[in-house]
Protein backbone atom coordinates (compact mmCIF):
# COMPACT_ATOMS: atom_id res chain seq x y z
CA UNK A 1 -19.49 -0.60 -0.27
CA UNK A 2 -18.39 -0.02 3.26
CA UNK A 3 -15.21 -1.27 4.22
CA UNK A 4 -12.48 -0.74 6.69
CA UNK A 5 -9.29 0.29 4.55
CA UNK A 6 -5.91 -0.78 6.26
CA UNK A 7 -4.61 2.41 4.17
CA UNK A 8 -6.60 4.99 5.89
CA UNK A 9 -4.59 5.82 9.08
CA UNK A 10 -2.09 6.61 6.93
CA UNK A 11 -3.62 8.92 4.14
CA UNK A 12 -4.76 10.72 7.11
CA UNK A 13 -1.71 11.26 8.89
CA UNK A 14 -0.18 12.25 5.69
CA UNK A 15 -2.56 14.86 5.29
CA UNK A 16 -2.09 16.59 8.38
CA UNK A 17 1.34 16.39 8.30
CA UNK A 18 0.77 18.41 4.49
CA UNK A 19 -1.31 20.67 6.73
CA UNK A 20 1.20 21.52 9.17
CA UNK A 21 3.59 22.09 6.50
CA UNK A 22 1.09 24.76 4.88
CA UNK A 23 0.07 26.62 8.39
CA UNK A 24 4.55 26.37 8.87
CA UNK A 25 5.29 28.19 5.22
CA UNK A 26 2.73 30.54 6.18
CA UNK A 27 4.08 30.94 9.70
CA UNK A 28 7.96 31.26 8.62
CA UNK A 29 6.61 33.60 5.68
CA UNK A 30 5.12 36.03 7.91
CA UNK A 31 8.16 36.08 10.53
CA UNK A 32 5.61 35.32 12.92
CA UNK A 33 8.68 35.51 15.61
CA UNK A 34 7.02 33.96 18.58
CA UNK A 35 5.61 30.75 17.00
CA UNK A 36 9.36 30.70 15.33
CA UNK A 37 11.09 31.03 18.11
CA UNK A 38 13.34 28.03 19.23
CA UNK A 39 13.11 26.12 15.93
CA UNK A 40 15.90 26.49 12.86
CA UNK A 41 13.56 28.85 11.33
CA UNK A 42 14.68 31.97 13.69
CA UNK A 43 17.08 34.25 11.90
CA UNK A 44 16.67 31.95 8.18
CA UNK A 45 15.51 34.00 5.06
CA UNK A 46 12.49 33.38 3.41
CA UNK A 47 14.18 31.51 0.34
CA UNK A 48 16.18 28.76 3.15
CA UNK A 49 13.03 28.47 5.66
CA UNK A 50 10.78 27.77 2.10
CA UNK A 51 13.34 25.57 0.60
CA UNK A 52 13.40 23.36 3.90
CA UNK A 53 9.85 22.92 4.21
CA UNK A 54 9.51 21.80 0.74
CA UNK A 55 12.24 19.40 1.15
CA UNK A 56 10.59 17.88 4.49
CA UNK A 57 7.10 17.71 2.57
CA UNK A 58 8.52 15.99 -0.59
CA UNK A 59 10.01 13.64 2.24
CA UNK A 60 6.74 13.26 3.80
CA UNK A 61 5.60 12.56 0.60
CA UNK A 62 8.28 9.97 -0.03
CA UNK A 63 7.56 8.28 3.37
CA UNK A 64 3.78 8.46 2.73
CA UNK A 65 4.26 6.03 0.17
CA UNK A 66 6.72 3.94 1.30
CA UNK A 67 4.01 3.58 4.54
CA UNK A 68 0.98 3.38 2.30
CA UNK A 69 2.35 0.85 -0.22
CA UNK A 70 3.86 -1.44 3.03
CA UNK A 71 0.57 -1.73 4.47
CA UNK A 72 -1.30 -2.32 0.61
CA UNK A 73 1.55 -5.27 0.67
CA UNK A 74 0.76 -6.62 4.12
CA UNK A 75 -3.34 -6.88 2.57
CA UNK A 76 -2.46 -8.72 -0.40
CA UNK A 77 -0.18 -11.07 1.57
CA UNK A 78 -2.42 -11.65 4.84
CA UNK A 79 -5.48 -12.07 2.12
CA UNK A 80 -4.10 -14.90 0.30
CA UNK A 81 -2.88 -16.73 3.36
CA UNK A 82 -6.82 -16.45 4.84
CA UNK A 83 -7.90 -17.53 0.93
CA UNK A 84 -5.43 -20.21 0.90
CA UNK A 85 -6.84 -21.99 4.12
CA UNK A 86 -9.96 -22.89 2.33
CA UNK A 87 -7.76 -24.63 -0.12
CA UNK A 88 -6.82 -26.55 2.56
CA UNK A 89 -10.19 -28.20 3.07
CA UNK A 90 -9.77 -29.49 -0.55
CA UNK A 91 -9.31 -32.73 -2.26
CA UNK A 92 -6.93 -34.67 -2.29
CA UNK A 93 -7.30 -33.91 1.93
CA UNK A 94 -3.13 -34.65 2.12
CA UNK A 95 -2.53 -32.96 -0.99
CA UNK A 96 -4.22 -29.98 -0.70
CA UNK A 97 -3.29 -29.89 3.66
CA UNK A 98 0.76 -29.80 2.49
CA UNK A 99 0.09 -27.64 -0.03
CA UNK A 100 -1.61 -24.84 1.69
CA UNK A 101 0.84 -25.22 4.36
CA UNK A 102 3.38 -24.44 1.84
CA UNK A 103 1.70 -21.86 0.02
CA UNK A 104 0.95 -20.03 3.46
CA UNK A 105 4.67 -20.14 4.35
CA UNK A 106 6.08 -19.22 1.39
CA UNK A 107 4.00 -16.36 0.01
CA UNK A 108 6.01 -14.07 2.18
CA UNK A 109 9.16 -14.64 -0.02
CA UNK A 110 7.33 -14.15 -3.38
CA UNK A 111 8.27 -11.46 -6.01
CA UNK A 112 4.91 -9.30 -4.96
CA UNK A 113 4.88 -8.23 -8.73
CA UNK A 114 4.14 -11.80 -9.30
CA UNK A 115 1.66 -11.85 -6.64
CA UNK A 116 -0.13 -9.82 -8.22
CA UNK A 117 -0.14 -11.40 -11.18
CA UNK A 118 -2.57 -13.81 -9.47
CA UNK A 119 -5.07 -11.40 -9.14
CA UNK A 120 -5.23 -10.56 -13.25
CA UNK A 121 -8.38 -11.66 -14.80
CA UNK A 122 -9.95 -10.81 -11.54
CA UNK A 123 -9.10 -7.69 -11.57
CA UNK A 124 -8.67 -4.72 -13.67
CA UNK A 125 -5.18 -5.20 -15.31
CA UNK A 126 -4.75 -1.55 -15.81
CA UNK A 127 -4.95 -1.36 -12.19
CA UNK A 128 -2.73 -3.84 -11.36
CA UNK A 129 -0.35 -2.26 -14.15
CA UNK A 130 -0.98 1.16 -11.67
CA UNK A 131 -0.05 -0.72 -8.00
CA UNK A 132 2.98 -2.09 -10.17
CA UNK A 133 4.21 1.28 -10.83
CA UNK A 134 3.52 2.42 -7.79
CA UNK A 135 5.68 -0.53 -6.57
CA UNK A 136 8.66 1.02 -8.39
CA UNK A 137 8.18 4.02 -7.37
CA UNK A 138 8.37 2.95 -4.07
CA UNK A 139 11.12 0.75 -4.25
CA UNK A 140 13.38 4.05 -5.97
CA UNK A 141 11.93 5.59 -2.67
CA UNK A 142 13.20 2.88 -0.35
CA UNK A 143 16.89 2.30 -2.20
CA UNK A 144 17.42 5.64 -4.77
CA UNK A 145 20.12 3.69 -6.83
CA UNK A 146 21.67 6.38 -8.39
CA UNK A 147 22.77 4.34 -11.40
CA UNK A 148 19.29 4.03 -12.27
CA UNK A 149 16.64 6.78 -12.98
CA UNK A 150 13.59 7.31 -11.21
CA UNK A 151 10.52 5.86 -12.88
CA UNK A 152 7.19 7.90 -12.85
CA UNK A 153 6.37 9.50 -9.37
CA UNK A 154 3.63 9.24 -7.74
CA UNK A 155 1.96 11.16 -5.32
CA UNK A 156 0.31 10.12 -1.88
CA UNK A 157 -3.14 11.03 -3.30
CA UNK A 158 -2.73 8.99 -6.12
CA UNK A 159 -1.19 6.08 -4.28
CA UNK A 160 -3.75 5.96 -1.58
CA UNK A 161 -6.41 6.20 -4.72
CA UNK A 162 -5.16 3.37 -6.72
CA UNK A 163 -4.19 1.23 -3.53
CA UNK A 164 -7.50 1.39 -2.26
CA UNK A 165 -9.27 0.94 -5.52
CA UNK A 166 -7.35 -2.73 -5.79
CA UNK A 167 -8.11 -3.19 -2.01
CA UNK A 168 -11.87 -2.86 -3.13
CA UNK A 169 -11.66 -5.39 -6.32
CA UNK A 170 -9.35 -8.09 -4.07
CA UNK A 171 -12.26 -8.03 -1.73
CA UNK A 172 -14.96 -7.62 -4.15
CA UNK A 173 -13.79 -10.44 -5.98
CA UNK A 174 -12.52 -12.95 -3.34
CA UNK A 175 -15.38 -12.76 -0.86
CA UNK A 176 -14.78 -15.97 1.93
CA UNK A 177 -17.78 -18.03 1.53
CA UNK A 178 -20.01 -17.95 4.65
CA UNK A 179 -22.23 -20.55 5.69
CA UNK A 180 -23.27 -23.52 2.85
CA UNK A 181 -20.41 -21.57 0.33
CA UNK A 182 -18.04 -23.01 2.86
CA UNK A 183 -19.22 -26.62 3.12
CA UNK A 184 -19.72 -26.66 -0.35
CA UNK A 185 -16.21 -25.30 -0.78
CA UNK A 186 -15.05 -28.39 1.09
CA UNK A 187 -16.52 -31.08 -0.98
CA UNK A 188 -14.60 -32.31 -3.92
CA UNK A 189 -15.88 -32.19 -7.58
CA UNK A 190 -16.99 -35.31 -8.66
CA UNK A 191 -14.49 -37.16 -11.02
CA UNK A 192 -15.54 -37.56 -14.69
């Protein structure tokens, strides 16, 4: 299945910045003086220049998912408003109008753990279970309460991997109708 993935921009930039930090250990680590030169690298030894690489590339890391989960978010949410309109074309016509209105509105403010709850059933639930930890991961990342611990962590790899796996099933799963699936989206069940 071919598919533009909102999370790919992002992956990629993530890997070339986890590039440049390999090609910069390898630089610092070889004293390589003119490509040091001008930078906070000049003059550090081995052990500082090492230790602040791998504290910008854990940060990178950190940021990678922050970005990557922000953008998975921004899917579900954008999704389920363009699901929602065909709701709108539903029966009762009022009814359903005010109530996709609503739902359009509103589904900005929800818990998004409880968005996607909607998707269970639909969905693998040990891969919504995954997103969801991913979620608090990314939500130590984005407040570190230091009264609380840090749940599992989770890489960038793994991130973009399970993000884009649920990306696939959401679409797999809630195809728009085209054509006749639309019109006979719009007529209303008969009454029994």
């Amino acid at each position: 299945m071919s598919f533009d993935n909102p999370l790919d921009s992002i992956y990629k930039a993530f890997s070339v910045a986890s590039d440049c930090f390999k090609v910069a250990t390898r630089t610092v680590q070889s004293q390589h003086e003119e490509l040091i030169r001008r930078t906070q690298f000049i003059g550090a030894t081995k052990h500082e220049a090492n230790a602040a690489l791998e504290d910008a590339a854990k940060q990178a890391a950190d940021l990678a998912i922050l970005a990557l989960f922000a953008t998975f978010e921004r899917f579900v949410i954008e999704h389920l408003q363009t699901a929602n309109r065909l709701l709108a074309a539903g029966y009762p016509r009022q009814y359903s109008t005010k109530l996709a209105e609503k739902f359009e509105k509103d589904v900005e403010y929800w818990k998004f753990v409880e968005t996607l709850d909607l998707f269970k059933g639909e969905v693998d639930g040990r891969l919504i279970g995954q997103v969801k930890q991913i979620k608090q991961y990314r939500d130590w990342i984005a407040h570190q309460n230091p009264n609380k611990a840090p749940p599992t962590q989770a890489t960038p790899e793994t991130a973009f991997d399970v993000l884009t796996k649920m990306i696939e099933q959401i679409r797999l799963t809630h195809t728009r109708p085209t054509g006749e699936d639309v019109a006979e989206a719009a007529i209303p069940a008969p009454i029994l």
